[in-house]
PDB file of N, CA and C in Angstrom:
ATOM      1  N   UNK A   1       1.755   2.117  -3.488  1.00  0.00           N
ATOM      2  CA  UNK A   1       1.930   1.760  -4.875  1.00  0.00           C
ATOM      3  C   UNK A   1       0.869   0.745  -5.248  1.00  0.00           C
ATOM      4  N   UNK A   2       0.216   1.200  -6.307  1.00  0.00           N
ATOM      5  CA  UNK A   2      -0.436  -0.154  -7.069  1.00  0.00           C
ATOM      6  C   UNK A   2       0.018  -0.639  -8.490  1.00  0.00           C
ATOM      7  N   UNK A   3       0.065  -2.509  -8.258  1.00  0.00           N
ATOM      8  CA  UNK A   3       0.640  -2.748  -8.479  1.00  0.00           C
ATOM      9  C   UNK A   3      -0.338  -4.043  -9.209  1.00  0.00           C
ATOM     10  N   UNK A   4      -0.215  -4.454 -10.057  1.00  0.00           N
ATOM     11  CA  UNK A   4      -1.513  -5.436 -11.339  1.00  0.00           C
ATOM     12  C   UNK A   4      -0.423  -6.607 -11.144  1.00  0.00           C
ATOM     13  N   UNK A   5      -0.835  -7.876 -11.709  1.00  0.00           N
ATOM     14  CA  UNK A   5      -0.704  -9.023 -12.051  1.00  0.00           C
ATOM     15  C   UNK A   5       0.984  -9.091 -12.638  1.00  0.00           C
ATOM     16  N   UNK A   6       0.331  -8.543 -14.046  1.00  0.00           N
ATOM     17  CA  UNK A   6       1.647  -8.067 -14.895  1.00  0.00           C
ATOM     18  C   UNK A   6       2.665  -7.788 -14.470  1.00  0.00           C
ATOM     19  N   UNK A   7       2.590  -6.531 -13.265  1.00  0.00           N
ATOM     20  CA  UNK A   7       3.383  -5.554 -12.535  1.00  0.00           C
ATOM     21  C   UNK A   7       4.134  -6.599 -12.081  1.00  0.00           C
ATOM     22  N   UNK A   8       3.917  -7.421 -11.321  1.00  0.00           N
ATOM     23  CA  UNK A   8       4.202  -8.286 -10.576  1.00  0.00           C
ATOM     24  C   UNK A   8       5.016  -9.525 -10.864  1.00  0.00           C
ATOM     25  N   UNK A   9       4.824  -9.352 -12.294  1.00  0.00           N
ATOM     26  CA  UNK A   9       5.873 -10.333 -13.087  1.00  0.00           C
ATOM     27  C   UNK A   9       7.012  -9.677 -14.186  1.00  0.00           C
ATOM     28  N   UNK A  10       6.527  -8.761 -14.585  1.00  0.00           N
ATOM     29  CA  UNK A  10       7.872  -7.825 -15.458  1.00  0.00           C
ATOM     30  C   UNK A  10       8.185  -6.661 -14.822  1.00  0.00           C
ATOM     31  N   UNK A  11       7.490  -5.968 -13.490  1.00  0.00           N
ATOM     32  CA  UNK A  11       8.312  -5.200 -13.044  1.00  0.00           C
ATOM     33  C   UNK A  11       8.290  -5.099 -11.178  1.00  0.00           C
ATOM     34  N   UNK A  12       8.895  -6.617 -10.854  1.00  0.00           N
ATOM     35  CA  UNK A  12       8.700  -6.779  -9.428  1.00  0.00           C
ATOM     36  C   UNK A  12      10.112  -6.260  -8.893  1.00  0.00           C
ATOM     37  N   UNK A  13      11.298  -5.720  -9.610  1.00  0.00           N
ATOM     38  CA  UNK A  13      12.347  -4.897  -9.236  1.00  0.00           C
ATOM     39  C   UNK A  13      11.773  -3.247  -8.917  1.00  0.00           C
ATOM     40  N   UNK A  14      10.533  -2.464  -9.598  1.00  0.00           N
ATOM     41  CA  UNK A  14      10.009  -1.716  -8.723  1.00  0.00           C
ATOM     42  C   UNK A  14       9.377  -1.879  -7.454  1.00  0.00           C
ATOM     43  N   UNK A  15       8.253  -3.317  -7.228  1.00  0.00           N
ATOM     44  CA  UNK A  15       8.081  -3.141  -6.310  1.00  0.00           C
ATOM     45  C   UNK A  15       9.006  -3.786  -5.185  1.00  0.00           C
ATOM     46  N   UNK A  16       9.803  -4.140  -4.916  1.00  0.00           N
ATOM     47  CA  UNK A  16      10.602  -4.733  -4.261  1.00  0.00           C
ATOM     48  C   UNK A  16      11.261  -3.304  -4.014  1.00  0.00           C
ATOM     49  N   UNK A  17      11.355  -2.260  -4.860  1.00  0.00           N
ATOM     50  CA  UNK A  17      12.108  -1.050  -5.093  1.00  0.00           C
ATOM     51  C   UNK A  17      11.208  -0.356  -3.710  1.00  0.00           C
ATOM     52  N   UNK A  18       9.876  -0.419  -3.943  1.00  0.00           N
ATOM     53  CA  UNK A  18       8.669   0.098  -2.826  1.00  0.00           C
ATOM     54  C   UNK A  18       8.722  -0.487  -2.000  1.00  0.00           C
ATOM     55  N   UNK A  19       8.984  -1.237  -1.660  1.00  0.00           N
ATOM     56  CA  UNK A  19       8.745  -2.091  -0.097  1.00  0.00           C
ATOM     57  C   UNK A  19      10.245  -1.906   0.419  1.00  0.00           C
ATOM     58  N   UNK A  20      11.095  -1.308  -0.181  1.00  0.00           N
ATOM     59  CA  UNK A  20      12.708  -0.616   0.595  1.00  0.00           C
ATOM     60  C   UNK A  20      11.847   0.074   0.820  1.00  0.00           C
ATOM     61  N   UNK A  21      11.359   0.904   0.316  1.00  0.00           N
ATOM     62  CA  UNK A  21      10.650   2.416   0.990  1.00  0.00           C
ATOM     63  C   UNK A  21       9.701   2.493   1.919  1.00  0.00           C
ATOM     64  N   UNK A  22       9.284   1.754   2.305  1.00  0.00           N
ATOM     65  CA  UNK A  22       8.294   1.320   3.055  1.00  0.00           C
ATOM     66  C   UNK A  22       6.762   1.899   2.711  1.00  0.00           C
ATOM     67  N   UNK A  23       6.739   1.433   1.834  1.00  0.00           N
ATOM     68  CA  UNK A  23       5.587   1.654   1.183  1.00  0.00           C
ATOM     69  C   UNK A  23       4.724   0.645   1.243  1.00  0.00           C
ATOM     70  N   UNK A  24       3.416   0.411   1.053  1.00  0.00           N
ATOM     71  CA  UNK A  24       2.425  -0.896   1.256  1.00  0.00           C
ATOM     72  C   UNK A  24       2.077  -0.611  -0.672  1.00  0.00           C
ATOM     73  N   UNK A  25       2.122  -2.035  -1.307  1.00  0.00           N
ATOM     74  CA  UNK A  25       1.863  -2.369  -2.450  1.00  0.00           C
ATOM     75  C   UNK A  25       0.476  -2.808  -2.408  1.00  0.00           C
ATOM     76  N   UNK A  26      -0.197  -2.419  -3.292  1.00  0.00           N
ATOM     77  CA  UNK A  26      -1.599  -2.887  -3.237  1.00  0.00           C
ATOM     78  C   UNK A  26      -1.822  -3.917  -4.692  1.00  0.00           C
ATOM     79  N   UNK A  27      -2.498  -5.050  -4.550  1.00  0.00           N
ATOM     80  CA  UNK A  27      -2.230  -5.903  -5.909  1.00  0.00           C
ATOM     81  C   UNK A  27      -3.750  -5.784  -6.038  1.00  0.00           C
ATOM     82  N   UNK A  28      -3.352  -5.450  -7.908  1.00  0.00           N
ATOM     83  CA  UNK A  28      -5.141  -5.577  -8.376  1.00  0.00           C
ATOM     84  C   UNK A  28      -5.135  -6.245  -9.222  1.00  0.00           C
ATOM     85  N   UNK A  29      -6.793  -6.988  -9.403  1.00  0.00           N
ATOM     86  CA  UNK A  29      -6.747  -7.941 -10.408  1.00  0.00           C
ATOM     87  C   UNK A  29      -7.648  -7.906 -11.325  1.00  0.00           C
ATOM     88  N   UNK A  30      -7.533  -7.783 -12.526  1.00  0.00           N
ATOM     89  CA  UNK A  30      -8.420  -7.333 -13.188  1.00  0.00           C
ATOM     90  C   UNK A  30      -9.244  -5.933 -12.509  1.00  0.00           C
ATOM     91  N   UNK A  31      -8.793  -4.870 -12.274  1.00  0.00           N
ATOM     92  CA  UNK A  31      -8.637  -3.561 -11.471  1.00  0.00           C
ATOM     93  C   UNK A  31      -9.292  -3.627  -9.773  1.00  0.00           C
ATOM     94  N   UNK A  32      -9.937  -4.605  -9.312  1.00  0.00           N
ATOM     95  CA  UNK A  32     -10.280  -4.615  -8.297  1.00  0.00           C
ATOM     96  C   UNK A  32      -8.709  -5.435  -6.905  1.00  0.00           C
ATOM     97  N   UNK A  33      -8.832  -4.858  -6.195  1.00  0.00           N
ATOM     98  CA  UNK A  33      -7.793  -5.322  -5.089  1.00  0.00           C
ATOM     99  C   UNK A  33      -7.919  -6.535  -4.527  1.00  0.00           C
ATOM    100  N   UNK A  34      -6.639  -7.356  -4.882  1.00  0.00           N
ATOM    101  CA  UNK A  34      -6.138  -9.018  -4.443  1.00  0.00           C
ATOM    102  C   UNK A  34      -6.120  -9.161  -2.668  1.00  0.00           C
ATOM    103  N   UNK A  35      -5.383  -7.852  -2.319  1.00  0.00           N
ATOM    104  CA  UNK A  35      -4.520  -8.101  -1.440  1.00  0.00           C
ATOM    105  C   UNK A  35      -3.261  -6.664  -1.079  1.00  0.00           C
ATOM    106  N   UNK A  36      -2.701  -6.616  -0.510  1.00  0.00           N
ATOM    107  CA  UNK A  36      -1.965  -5.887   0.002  1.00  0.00           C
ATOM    108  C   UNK A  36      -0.953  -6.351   0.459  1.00  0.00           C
ATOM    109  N   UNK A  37       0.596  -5.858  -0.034  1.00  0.00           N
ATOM    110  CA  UNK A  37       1.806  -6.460   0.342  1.00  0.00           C
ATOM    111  C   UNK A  37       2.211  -5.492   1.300  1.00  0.00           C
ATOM    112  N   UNK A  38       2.890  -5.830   2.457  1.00  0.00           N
ATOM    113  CA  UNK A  38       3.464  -4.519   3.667  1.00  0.00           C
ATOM    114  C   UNK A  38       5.067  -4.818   3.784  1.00  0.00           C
ATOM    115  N   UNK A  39       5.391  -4.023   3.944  1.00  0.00           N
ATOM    116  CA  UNK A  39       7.023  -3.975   4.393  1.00  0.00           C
ATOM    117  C   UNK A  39       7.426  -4.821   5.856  1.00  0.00           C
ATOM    118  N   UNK A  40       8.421  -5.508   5.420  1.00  0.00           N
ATOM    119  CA  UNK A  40       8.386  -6.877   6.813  1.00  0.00           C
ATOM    120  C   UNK A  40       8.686  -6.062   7.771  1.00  0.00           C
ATOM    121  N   UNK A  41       9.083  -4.208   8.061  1.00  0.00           N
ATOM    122  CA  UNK A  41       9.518  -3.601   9.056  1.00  0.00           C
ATOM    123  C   UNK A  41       8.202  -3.317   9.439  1.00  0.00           C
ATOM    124  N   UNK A  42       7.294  -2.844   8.641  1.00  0.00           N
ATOM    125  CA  UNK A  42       5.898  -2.600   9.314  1.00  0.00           C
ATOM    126  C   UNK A  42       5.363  -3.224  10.157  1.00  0.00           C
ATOM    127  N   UNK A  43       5.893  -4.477   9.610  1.00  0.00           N
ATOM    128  CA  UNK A  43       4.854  -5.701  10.147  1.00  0.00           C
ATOM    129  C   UNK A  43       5.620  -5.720  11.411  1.00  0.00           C
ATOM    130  N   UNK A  44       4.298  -5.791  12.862  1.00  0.00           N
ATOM    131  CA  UNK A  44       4.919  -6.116  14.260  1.00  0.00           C
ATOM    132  C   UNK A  44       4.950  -7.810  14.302  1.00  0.00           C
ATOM    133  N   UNK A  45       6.533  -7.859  15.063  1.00  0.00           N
ATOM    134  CA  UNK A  45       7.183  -9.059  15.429  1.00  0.00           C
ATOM    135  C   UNK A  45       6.258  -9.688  16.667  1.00  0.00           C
ATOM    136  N   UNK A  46       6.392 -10.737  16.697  1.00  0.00           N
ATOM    137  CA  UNK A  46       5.817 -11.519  18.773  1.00  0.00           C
ATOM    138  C   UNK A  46       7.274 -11.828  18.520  1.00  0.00           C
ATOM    139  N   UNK A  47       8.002 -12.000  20.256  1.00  0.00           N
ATOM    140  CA  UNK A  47       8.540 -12.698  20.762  1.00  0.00           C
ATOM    141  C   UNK A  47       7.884 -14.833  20.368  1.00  0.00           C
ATOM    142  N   UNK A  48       8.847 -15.774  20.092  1.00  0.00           N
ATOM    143  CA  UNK A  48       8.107 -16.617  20.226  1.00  0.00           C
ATOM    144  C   UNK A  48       7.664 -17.204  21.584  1.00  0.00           C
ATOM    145  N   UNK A  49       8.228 -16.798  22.752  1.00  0.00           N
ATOM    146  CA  UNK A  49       8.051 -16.924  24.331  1.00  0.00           C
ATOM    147  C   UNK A  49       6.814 -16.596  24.634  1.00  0.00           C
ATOM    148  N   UNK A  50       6.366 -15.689  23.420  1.00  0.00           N
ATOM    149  CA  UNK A  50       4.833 -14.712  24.076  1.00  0.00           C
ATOM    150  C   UNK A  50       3.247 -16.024  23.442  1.00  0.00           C
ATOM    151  N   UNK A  51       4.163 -17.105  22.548  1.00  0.00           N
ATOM    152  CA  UNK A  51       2.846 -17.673  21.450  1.00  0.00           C
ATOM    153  C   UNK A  51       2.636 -18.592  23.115  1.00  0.00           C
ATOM    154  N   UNK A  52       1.067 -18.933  22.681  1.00  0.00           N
ATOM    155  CA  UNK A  52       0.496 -19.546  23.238  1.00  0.00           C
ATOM    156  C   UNK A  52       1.067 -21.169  23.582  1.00  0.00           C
ATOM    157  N   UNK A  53       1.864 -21.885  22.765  1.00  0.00           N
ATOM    158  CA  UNK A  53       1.667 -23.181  22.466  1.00  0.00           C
ATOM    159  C   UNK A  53       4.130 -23.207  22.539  1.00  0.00           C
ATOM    160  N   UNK A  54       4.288 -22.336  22.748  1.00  0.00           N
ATOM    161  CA  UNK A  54       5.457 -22.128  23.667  1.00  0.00           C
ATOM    162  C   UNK A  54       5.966 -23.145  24.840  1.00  0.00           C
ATOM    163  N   UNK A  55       6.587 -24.192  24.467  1.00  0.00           N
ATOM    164  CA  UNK A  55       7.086 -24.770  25.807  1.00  0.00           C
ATOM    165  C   UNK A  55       5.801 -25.637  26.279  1.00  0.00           C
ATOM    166  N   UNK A  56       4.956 -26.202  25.770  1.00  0.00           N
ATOM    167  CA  UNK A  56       3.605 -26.611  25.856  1.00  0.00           C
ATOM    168  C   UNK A  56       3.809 -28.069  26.438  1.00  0.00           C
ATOM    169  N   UNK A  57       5.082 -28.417  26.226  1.00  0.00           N
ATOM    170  CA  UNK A  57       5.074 -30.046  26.340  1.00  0.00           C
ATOM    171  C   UNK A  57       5.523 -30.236  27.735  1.00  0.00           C
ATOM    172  N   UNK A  58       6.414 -29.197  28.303  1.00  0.00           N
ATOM    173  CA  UNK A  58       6.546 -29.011  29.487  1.00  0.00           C
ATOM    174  C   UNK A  58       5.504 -28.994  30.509  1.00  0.00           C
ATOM    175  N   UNK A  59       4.066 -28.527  30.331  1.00  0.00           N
ATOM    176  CA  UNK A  59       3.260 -28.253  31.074  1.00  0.00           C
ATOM    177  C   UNK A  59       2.715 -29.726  31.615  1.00  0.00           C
ATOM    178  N   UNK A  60       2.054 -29.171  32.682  1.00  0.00           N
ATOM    179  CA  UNK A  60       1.409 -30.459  33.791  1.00  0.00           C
ATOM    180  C   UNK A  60      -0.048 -30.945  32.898  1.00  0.00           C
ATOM    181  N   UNK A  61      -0.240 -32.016  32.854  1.00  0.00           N
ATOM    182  CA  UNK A  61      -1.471 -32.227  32.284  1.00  0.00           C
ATOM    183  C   UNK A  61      -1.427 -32.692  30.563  1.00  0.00           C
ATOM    184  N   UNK A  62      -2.126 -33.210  30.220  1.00  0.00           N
ATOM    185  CA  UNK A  62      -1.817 -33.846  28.794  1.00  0.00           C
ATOM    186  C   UNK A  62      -2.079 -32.933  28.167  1.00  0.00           C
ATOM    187  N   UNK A  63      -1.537 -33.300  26.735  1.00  0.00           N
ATOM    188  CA  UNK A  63      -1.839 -31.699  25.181  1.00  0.00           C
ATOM    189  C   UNK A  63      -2.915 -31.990  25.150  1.00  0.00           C
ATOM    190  N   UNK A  64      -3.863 -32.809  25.244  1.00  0.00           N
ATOM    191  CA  UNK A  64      -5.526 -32.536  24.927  1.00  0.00           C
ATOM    192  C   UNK A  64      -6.089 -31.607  25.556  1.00  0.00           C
ATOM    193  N   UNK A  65      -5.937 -32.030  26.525  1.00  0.00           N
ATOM    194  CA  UNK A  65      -5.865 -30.834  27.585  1.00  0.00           C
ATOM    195  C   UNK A  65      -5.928 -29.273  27.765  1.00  0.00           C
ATOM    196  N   UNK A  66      -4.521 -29.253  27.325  1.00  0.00           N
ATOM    197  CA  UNK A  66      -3.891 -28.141  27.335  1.00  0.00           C
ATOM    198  C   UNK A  66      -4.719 -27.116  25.869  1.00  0.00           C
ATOM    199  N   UNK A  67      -5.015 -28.169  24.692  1.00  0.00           N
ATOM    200  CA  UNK A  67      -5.686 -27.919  23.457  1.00  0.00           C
ATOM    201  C   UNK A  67      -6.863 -26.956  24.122  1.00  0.00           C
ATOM    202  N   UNK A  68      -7.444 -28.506  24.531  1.00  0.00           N
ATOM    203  CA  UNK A  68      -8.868 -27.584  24.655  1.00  0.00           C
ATOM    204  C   UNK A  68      -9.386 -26.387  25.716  1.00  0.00           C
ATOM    205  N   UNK A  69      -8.131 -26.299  26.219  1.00  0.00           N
ATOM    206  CA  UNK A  69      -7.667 -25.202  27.077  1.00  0.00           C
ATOM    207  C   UNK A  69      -7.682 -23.603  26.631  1.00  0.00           C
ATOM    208  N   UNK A  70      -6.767 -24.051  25.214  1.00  0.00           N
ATOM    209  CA  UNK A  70      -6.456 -22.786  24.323  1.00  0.00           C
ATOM    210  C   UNK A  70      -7.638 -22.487  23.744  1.00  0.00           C
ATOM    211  N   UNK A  71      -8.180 -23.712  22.900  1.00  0.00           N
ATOM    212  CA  UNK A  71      -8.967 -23.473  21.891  1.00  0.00           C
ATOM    213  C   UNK A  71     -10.544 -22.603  22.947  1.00  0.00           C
ATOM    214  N   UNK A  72     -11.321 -23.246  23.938  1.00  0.00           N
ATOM    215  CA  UNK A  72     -11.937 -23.196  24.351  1.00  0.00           C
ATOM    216  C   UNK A  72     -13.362 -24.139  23.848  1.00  0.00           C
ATOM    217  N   UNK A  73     -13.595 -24.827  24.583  1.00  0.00           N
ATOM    218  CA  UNK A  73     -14.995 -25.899  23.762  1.00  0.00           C
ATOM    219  C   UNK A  73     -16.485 -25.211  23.298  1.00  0.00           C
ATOM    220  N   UNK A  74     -16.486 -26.139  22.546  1.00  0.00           N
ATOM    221  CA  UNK A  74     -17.480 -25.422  21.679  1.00  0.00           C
ATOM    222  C   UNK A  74     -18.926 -25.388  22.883  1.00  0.00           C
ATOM    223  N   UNK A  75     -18.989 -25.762  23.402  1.00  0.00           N
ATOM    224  CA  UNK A  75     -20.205 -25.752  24.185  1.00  0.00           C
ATOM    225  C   UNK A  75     -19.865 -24.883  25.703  1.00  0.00           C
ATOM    226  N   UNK A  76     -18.670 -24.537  25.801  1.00  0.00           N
ATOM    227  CA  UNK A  76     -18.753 -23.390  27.300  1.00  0.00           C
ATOM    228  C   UNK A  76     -19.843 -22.053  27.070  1.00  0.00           C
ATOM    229  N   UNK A  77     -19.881 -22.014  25.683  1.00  0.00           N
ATOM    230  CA  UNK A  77     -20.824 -20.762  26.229  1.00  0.00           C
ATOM    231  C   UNK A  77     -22.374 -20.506  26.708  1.00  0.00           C
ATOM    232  N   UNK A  78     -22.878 -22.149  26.542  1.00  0.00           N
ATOM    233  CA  UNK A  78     -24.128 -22.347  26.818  1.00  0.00           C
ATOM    234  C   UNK A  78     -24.606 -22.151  28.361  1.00  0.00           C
TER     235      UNK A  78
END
């Protein structure tokens, strides 16, 4: 479904109507595309056990640490 500005304010009981259906809403603005709304079933879940930063305080070693662990430093790839 596409779906304008307007749409979105006097007739968001259709699209709300489309996203039961599982349909992906496409928002345009001034006719070119905002964005794209998806159905929260579409959308894949994580476990939160699976995020990175999970239970983090538990770990051995300080959060700086552990940060620049995740993040990776800006200079390893040299």
């Amino acid at each position: 479904m596409n779906a304008s500005v307007i749409d979105l304010r006097y007739k968001m009981n259709d699209v709300l109507k489309a996203l039961d259906r599982n349909e992906d809403v496409t928002i345009l603005y001034h006719g070119k595309v905002k964005g794209v709304i998806s159905s929260r079933d579409q959308v894949a879940s994580k476990k939160i056990i699976e995020h990175a930063f999970f239970n983090m305080r538990n770990t051995d070693g300080a959060v700086e640490e552990q940060m620049t662990r995740l993040r990776g430093g800006r200079f390893n790839a040299l």
